[in-house]
C-alpha atoms as a PDB file:
ATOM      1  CA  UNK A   1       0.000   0.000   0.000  1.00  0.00           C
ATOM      2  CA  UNK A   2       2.628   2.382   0.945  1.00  0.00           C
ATOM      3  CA  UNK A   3       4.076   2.296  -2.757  1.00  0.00           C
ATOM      4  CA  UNK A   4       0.315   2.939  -3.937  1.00  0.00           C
ATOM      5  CA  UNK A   5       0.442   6.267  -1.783  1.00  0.00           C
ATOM      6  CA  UNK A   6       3.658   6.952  -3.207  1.00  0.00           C
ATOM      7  CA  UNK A   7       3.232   6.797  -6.468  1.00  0.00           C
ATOM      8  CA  UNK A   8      -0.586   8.804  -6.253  1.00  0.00           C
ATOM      9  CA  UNK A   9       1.885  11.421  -4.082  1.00  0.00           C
ATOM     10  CA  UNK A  10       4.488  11.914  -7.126  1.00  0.00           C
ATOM     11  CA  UNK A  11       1.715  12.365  -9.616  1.00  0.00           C
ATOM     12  CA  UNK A  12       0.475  15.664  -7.136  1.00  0.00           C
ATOM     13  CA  UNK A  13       4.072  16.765  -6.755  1.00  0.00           C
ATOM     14  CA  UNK A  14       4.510  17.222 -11.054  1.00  0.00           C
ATOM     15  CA  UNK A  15       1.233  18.201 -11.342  1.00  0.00           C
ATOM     16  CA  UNK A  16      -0.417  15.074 -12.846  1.00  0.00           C
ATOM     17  CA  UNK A  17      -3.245  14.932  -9.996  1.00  0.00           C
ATOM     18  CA  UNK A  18      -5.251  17.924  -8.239  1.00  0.00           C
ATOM     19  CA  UNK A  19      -4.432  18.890  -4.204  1.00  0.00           C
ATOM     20  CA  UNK A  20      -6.665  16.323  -2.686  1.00  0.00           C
ATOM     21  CA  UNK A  21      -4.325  14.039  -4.165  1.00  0.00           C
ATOM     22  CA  UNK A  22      -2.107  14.690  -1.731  1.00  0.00           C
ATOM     23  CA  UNK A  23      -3.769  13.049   1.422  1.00  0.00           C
ATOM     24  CA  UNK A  24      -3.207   9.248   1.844  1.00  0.00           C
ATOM     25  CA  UNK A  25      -6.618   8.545   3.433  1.00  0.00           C
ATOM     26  CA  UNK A  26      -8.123   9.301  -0.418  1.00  0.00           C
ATOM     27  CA  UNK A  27      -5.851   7.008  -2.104  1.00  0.00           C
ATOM     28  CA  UNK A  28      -6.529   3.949   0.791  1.00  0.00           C
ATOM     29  CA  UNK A  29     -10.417   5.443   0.090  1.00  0.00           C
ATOM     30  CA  UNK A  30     -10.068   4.805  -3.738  1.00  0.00           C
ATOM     31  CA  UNK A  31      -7.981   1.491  -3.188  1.00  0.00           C
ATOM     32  CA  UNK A  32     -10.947  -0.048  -1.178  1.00  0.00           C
ATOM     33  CA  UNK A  33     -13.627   1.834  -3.391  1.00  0.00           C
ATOM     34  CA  UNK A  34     -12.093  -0.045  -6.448  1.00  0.00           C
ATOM     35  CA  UNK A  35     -12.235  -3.558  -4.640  1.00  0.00           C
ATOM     36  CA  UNK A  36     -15.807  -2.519  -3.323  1.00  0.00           C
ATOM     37  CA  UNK A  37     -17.820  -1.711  -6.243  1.00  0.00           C
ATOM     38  CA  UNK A  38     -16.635  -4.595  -8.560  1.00  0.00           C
ATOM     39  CA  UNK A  39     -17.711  -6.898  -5.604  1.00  0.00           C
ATOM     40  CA  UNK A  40     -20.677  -5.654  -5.052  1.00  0.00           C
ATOM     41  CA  UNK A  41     -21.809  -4.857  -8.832  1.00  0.00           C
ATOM     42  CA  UNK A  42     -21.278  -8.806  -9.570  1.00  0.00           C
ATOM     43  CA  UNK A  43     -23.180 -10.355  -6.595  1.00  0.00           C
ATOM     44  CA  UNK A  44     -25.899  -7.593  -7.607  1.00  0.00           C
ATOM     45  CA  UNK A  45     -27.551  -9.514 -10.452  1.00  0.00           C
ATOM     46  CA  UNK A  46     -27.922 -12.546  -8.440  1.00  0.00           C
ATOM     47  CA  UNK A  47     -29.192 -10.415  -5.385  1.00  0.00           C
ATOM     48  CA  UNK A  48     -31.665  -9.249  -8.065  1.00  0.00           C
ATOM     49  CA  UNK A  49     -32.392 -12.821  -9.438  1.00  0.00           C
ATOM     50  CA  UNK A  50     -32.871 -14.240  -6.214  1.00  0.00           C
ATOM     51  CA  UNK A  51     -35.293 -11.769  -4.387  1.00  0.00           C
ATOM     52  CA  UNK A  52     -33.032 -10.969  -1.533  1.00  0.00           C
ATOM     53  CA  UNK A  53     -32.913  -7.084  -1.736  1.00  0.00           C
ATOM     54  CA  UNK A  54     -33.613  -6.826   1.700  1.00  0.00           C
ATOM     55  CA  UNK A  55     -31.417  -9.467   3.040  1.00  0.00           C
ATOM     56  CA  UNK A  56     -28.128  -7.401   2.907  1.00  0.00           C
ATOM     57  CA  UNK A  57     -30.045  -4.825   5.224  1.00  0.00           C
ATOM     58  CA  UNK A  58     -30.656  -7.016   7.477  1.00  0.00           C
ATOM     59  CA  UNK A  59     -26.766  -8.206   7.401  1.00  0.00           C
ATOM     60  CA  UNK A  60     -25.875  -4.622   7.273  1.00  0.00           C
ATOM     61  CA  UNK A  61     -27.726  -3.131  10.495  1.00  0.00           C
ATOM     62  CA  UNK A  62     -26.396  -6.624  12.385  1.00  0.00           C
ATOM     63  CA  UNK A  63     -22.983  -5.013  11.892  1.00  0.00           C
ATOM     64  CA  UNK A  64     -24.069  -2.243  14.172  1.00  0.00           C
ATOM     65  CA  UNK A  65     -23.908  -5.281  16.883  1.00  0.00           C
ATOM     66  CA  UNK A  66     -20.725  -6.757  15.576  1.00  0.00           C
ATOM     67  CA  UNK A  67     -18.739  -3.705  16.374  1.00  0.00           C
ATOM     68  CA  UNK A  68     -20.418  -3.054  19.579  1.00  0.00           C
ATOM     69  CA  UNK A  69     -20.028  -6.223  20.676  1.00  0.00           C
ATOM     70  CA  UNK A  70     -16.097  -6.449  19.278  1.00  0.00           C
ATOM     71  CA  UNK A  71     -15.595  -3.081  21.370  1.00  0.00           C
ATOM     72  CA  UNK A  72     -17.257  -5.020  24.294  1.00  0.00           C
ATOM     73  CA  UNK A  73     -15.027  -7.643  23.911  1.00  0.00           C
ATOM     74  CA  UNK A  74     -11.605  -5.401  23.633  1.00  0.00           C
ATOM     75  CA  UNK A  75     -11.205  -5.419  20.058  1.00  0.00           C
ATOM     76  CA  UNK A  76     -10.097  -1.925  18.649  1.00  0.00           C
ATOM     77  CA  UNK A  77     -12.759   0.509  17.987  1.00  0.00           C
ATOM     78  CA  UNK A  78     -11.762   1.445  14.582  1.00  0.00           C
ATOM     79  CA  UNK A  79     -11.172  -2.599  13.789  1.00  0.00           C
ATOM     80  CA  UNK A  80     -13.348  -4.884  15.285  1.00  0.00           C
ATOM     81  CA  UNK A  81     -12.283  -7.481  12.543  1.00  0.00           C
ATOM     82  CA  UNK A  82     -13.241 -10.716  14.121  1.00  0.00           C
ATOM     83  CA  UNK A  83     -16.983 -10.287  16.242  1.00  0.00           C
ATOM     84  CA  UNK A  84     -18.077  -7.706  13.238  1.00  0.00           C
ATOM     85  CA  UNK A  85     -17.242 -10.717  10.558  1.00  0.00           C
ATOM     86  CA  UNK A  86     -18.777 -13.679  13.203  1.00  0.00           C
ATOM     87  CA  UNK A  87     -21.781 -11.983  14.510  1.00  0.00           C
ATOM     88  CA  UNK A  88     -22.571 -11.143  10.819  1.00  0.00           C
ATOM     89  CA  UNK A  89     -22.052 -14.517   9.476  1.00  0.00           C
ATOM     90  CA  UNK A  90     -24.272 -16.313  12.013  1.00  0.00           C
ATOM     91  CA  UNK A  91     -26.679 -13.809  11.906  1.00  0.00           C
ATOM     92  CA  UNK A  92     -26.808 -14.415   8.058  1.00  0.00           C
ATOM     93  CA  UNK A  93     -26.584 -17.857   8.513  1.00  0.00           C
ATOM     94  CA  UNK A  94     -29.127 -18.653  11.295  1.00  0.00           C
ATOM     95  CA  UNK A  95     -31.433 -16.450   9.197  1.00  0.00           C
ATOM     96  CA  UNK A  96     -31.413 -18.485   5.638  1.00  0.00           C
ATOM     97  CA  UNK A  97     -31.335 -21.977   7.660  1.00  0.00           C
ATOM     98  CA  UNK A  98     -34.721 -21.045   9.212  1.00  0.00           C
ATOM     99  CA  UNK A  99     -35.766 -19.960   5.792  1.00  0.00           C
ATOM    100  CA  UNK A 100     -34.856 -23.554   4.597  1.00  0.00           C
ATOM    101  CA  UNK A 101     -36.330 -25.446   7.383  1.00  0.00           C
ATOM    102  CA  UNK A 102     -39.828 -23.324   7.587  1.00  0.00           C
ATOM    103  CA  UNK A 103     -42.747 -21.715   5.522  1.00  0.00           C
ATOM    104  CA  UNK A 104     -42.422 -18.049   7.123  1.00  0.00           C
ATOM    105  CA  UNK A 105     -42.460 -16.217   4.117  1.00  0.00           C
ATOM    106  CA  UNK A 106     -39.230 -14.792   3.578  1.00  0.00           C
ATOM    107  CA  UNK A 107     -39.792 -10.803   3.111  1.00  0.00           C
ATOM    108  CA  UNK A 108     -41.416 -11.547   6.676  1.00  0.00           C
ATOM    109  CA  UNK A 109     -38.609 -13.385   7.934  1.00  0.00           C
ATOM    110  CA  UNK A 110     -36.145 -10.832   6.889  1.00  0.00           C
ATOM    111  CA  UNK A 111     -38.235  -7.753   8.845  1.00  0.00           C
ATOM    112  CA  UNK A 112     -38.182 -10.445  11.835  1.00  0.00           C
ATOM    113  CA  UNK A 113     -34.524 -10.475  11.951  1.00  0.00           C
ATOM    114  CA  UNK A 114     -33.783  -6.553  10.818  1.00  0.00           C
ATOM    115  CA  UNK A 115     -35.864  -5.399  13.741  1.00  0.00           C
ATOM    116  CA  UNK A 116     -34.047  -7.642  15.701  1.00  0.00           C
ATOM    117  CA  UNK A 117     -30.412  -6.380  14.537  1.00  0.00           C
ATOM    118  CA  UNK A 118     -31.736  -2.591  14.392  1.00  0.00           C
ATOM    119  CA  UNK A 119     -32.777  -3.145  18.266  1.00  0.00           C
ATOM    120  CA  UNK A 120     -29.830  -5.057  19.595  1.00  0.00           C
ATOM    121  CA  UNK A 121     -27.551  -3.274  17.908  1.00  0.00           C
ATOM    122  CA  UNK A 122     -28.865   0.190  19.369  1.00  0.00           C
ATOM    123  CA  UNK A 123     -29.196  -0.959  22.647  1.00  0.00           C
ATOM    124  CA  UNK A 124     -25.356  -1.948  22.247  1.00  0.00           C
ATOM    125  CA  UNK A 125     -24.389   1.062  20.544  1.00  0.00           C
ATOM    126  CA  UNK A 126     -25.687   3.284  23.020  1.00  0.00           C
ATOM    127  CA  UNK A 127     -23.950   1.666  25.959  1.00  0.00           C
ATOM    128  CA  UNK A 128     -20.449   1.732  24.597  1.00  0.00           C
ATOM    129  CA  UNK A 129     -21.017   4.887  23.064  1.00  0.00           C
ATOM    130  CA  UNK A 130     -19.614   6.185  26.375  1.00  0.00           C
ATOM    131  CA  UNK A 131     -16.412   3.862  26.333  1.00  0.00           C
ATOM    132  CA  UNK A 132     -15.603   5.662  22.401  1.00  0.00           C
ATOM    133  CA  UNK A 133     -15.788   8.845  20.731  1.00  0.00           C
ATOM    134  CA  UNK A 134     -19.188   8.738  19.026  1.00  0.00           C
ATOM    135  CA  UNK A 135     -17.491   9.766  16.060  1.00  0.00           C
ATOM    136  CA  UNK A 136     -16.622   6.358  15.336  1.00  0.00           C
ATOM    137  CA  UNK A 137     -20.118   5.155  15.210  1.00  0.00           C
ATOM    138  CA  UNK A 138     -21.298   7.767  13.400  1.00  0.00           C
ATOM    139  CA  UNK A 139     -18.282   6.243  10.387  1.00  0.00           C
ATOM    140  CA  UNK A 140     -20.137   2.783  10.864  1.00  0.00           C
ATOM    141  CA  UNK A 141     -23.365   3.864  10.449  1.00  0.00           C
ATOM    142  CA  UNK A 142     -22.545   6.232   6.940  1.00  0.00           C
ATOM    143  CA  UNK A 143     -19.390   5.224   6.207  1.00  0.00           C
ATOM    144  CA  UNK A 144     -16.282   7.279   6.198  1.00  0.00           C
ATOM    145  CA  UNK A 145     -12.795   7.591   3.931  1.00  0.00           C
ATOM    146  CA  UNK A 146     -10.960   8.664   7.054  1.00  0.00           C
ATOM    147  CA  UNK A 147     -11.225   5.293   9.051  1.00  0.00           C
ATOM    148  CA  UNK A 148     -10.073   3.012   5.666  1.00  0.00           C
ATOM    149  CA  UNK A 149      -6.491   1.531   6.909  1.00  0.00           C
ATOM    150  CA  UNK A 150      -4.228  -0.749   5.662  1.00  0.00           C
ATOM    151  CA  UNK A 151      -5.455  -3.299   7.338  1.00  0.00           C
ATOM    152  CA  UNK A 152      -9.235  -2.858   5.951  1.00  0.00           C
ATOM    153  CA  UNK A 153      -7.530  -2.936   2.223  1.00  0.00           C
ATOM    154  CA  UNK A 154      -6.081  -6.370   3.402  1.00  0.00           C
ATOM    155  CA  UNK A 155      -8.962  -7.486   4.480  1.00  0.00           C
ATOM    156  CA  UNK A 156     -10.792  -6.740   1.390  1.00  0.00           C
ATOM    157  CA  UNK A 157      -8.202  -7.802  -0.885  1.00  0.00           C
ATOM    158  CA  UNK A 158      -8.156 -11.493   0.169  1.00  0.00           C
ATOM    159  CA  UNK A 159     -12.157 -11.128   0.172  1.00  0.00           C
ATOM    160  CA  UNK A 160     -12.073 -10.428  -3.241  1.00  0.00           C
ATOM    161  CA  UNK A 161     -10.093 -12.894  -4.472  1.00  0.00           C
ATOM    162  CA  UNK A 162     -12.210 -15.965  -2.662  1.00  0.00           C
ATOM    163  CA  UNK A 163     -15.345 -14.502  -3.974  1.00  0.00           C
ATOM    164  CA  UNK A 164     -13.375 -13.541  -7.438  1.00  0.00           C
ATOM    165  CA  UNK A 165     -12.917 -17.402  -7.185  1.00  0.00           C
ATOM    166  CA  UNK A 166     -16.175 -18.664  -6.006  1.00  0.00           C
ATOM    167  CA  UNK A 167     -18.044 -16.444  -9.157  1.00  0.00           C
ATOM    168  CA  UNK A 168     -15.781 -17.330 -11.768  1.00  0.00           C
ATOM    169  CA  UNK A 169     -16.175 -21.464 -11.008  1.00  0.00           C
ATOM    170  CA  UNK A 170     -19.809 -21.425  -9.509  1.00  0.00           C
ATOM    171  CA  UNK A 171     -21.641 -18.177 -11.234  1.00  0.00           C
ATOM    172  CA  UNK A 172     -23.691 -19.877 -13.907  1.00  0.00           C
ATOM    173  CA  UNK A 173     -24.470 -23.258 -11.327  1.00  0.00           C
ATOM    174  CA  UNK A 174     -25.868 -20.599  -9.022  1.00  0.00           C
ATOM    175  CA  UNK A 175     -27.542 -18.768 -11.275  1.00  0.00           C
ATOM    176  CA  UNK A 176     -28.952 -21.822 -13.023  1.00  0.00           C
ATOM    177  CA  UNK A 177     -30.084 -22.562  -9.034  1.00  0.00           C
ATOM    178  CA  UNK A 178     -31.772 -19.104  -8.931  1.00  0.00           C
ATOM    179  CA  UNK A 179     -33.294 -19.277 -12.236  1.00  0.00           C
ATOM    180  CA  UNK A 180     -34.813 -22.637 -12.553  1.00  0.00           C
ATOM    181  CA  UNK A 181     -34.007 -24.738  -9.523  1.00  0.00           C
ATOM    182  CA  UNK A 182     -35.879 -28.327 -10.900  1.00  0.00           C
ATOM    183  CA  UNK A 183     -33.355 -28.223 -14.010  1.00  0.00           C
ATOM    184  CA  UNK A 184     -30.033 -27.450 -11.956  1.00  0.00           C
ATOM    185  CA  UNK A 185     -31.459 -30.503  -9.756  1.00  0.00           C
ATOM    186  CA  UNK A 186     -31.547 -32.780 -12.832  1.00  0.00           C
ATOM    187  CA  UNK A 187     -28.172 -31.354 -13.566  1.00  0.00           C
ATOM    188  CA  UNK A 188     -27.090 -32.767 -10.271  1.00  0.00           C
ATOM    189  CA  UNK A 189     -26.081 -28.630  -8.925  1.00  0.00           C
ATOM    190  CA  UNK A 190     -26.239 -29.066  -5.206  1.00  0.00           C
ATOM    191  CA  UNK A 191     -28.510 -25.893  -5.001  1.00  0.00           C
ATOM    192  CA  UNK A 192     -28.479 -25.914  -0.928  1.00  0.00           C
ATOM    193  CA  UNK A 193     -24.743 -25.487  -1.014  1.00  0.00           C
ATOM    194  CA  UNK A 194     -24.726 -22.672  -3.328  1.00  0.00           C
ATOM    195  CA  UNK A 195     -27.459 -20.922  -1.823  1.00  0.00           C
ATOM    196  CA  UNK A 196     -24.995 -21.190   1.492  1.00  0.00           C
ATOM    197  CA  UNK A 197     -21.971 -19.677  -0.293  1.00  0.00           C
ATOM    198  CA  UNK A 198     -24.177 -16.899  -1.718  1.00  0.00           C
ATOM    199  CA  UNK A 199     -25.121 -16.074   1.689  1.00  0.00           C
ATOM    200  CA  UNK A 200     -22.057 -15.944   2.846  1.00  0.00           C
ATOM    201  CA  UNK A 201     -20.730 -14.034  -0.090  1.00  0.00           C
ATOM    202  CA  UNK A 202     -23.380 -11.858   0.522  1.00  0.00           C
ATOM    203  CA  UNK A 203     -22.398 -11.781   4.693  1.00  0.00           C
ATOM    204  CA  UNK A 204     -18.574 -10.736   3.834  1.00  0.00           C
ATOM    205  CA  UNK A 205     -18.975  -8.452   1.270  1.00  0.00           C
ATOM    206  CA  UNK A 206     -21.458  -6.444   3.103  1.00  0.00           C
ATOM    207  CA  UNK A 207     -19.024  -6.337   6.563  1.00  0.00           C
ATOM    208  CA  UNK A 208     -16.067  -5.367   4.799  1.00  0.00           C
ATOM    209  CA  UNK A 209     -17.704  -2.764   2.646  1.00  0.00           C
ATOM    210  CA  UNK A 210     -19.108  -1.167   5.846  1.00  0.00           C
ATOM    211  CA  UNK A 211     -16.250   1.032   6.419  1.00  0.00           C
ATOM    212  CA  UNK A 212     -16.328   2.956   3.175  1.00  0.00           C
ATOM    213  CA  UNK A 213     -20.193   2.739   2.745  1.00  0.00           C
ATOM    214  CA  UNK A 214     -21.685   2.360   6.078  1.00  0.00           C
ATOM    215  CA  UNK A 215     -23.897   0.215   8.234  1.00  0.00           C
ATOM    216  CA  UNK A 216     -27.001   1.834   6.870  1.00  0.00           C
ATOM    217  CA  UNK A 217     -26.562   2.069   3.006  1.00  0.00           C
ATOM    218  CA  UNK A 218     -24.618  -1.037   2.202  1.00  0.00           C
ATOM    219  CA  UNK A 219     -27.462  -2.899   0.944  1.00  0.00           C
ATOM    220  CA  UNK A 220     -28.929   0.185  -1.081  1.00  0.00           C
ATOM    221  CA  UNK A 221     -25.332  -0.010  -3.161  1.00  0.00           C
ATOM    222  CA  UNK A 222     -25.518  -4.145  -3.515  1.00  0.00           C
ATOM    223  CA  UNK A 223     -28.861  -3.061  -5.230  1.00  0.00           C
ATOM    224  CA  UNK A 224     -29.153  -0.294  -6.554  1.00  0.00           C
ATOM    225  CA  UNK A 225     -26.966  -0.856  -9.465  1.00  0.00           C
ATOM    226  CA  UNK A 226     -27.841  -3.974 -10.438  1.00  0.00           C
ATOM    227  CA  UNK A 227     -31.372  -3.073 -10.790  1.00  0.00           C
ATOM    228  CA  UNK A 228     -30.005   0.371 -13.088  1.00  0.00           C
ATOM    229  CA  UNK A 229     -28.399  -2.444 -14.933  1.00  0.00           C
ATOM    230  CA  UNK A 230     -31.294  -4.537 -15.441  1.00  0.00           C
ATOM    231  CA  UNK A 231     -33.505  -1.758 -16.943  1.00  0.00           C
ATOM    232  CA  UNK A 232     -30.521  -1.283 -19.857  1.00  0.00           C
ATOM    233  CA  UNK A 233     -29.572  -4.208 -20.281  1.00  0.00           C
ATOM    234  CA  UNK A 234     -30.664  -6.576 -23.428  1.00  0.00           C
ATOM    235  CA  UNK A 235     -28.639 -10.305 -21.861  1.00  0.00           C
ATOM    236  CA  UNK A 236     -26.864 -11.707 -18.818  1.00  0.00           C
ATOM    237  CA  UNK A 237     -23.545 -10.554 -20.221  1.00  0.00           C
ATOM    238  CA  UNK A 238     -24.963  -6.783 -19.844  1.00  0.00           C
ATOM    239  CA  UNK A 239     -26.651  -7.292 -16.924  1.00  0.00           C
ATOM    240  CA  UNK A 240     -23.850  -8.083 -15.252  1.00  0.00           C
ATOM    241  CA  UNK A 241     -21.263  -5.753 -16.930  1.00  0.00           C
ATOM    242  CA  UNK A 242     -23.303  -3.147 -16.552  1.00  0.00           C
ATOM    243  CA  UNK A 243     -23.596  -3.782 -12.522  1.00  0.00           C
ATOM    244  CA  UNK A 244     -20.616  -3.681 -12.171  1.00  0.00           C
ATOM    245  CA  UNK A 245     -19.451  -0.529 -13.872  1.00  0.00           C
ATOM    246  CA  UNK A 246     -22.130   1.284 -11.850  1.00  0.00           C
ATOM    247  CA  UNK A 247     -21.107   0.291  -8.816  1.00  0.00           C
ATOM    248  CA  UNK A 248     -17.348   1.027  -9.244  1.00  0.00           C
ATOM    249  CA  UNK A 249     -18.490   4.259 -10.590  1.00  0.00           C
ATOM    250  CA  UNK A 250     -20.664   5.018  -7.849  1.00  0.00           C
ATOM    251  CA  UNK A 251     -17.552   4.148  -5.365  1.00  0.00           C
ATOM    252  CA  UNK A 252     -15.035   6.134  -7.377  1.00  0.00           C
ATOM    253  CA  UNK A 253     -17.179   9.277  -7.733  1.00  0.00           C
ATOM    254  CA  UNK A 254     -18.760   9.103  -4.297  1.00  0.00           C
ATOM    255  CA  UNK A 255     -15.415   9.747  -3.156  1.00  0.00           C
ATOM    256  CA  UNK A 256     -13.746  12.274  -5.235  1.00  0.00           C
ATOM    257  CA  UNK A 257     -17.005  14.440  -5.697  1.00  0.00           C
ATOM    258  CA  UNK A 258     -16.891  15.508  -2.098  1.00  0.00           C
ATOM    259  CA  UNK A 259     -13.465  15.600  -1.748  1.00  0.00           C
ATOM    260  CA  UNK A 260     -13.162  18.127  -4.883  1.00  0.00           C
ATOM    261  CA  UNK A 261     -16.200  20.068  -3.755  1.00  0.00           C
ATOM    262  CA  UNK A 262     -15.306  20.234  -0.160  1.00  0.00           C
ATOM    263  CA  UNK A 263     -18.848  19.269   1.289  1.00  0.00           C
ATOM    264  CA  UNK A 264     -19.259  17.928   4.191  1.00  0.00           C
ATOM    265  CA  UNK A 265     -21.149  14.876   3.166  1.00  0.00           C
ATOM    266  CA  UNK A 266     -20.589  10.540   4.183  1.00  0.00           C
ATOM    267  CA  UNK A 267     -19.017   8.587   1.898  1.00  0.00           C
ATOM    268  CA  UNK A 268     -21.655   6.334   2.100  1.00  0.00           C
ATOM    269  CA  UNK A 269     -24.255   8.641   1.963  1.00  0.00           C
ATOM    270  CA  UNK A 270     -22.471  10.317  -1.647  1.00  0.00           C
ATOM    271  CA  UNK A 271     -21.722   7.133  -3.463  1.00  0.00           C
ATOM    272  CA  UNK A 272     -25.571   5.564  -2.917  1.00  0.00           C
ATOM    273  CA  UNK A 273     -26.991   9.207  -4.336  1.00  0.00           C
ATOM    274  CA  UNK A 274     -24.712   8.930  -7.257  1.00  0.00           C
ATOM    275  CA  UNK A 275     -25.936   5.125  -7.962  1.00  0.00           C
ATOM    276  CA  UNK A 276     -29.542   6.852  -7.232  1.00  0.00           C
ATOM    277  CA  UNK A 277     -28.383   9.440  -9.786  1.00  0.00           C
ATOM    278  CA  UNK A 278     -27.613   6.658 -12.072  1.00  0.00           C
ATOM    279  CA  UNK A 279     -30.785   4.341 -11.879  1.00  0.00           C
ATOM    280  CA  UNK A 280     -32.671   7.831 -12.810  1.00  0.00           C
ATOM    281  CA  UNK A 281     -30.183   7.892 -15.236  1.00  0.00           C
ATOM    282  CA  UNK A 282     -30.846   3.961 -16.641  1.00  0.00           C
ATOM    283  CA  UNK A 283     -35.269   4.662 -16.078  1.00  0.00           C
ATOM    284  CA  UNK A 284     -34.982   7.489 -18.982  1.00  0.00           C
ATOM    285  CA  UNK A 285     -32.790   5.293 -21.239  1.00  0.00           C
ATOM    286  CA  UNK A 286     -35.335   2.165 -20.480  1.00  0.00           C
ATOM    287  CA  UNK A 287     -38.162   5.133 -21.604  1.00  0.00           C
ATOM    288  CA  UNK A 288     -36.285   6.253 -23.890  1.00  0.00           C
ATOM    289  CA  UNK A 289     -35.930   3.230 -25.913  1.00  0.00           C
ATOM    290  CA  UNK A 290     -39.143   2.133 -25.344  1.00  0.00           C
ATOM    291  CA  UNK A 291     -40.730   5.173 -27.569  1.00  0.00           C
ATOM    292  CA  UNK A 292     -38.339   4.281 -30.013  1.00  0.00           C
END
């Protein structure tokens, strides 16, 4: 990372790249933006596909108890790595195994367990909110380029190449599972095992995105672009290309756009109303083409 900032620094000094430029939080910002929005633009179609919009909430507003509970536990406030990534994964876990084992409809299932994380997770939040500066919080809930270490690219890196590697060998088996579940059955796809590493592709990605993004909008930027993409798109190939580009676009410019302007506003909060800006964007071109 530290040759990264380097080399960002000696395009400032000849001139190459403006001021901001010159701060290394923006470069570790873009770093994890860039690993971010291709992650979360490729797992968006199947989100889509699969009807779980509202499941990556639910994951999302359970990491509001993971880092409570990690600075309970004495894990740094600013990196509470391993009960944010646990209590996220069981949470997501626990959730799709009662979805497997009973009829609950799921949309109702979901609200069952995001009131649950929105509760604990406040009650939690409030009581070590006098053991750190609030400050923090406030960067978990919206997200925030000024907590993104080296440690969080790290992190992030080695999640993206495991799910890099689970979507290149399993993405058409899963979405042949999401599509039409009898035929991958007959094709001998083990669909309860892929829904399981969806789920917890879904679980990791969400956590680690967190810091840039925040608790709160996560799951608007696992969906909004995919569903921008949708509207354009004419085949799989686009749907997915197209998901991803928004996303990564929506990372990238959520970051500089405040930076250059100097306003005051989340990085969370700026990259999900530049995907909103975008899926606007993708409904006039969907109109548009339709009068044609």
């Amino acid at each position: 990372m530290e040759f990264i900032r380097q080399w960002v620094f000696s395009l400032y000094e000849i001139g190459v790249l403006p001021s901001m430029f010159q701060y290394a939080f923006l470069t570790n910002a873009l770093v994890a933006g860039l690993l971010i929005g291709p992650l979360l633009g490729a797992l968006g179609p199947l989100v889509i596909v699969k009807r779980l919009a509202f499941f990556s909430e639910a994951v999302g507003h359970g990491a509001l108890t993971g880092v409570a509970l990690g600075i309970l536990l004495g894990e740094p406030a600013t990196q509470p790595f391993v009960a944010l990534f646990c209590f996220c994964i069981l949470f997501a876990m626990l959730l799709h195994w009662i979805k497997s084992r009973t009829d609950i409809p799921y949309d109702a299932l979901v609200g069952v367990f995001l009131s649950f994380a929105i509760a604990l997770g406040a009650a939690l939040i409030l009581y070590v909110a006098k053991k750190v500066n609030v400050h923090i919080l406030e960067n978990v809930l919206f997200g925030s380029i000024l907590t993104v270490k080296d440690m969080d690219i790290w992190v992030l890196l080695l999640i993206t190449a495991v799910s890099a590697v689970l979507i290149i060998k399993g993405a058409n088996r899963a979405l042949l599972a999401s599509l039409s579940p009898d035929l991958a059955r007959v094709r001998g796809v083990n669909i309860r095992l892929y829904d399981y590493i969806f789920i917890l592709l879904i679980a990791l990605v969400t956590v680690a995105s967190v810091k840039v993004v925040g608790a709160i909008l996560v799951g608007a930027l696992l969906l909004i672009p995919a569903t921008s993409a949708r509207m354009i798109s004419r085949n799989g190939r686009e749907f997915f290309a197209y998901s991803v580009l928004f996303s990564t676009l929506s990372c990238i410019l959520g970051i500089l756009l405040p930076m250059a302007g100097a306003l005051p506003i989340p990085s969370g909060a700026a990259i999900v109303m530049i995907a909103s800006v975008g899926f606007v964007l993708s409904l006039i071109i969907r109109r548009w083409r339709v009068i044609q």
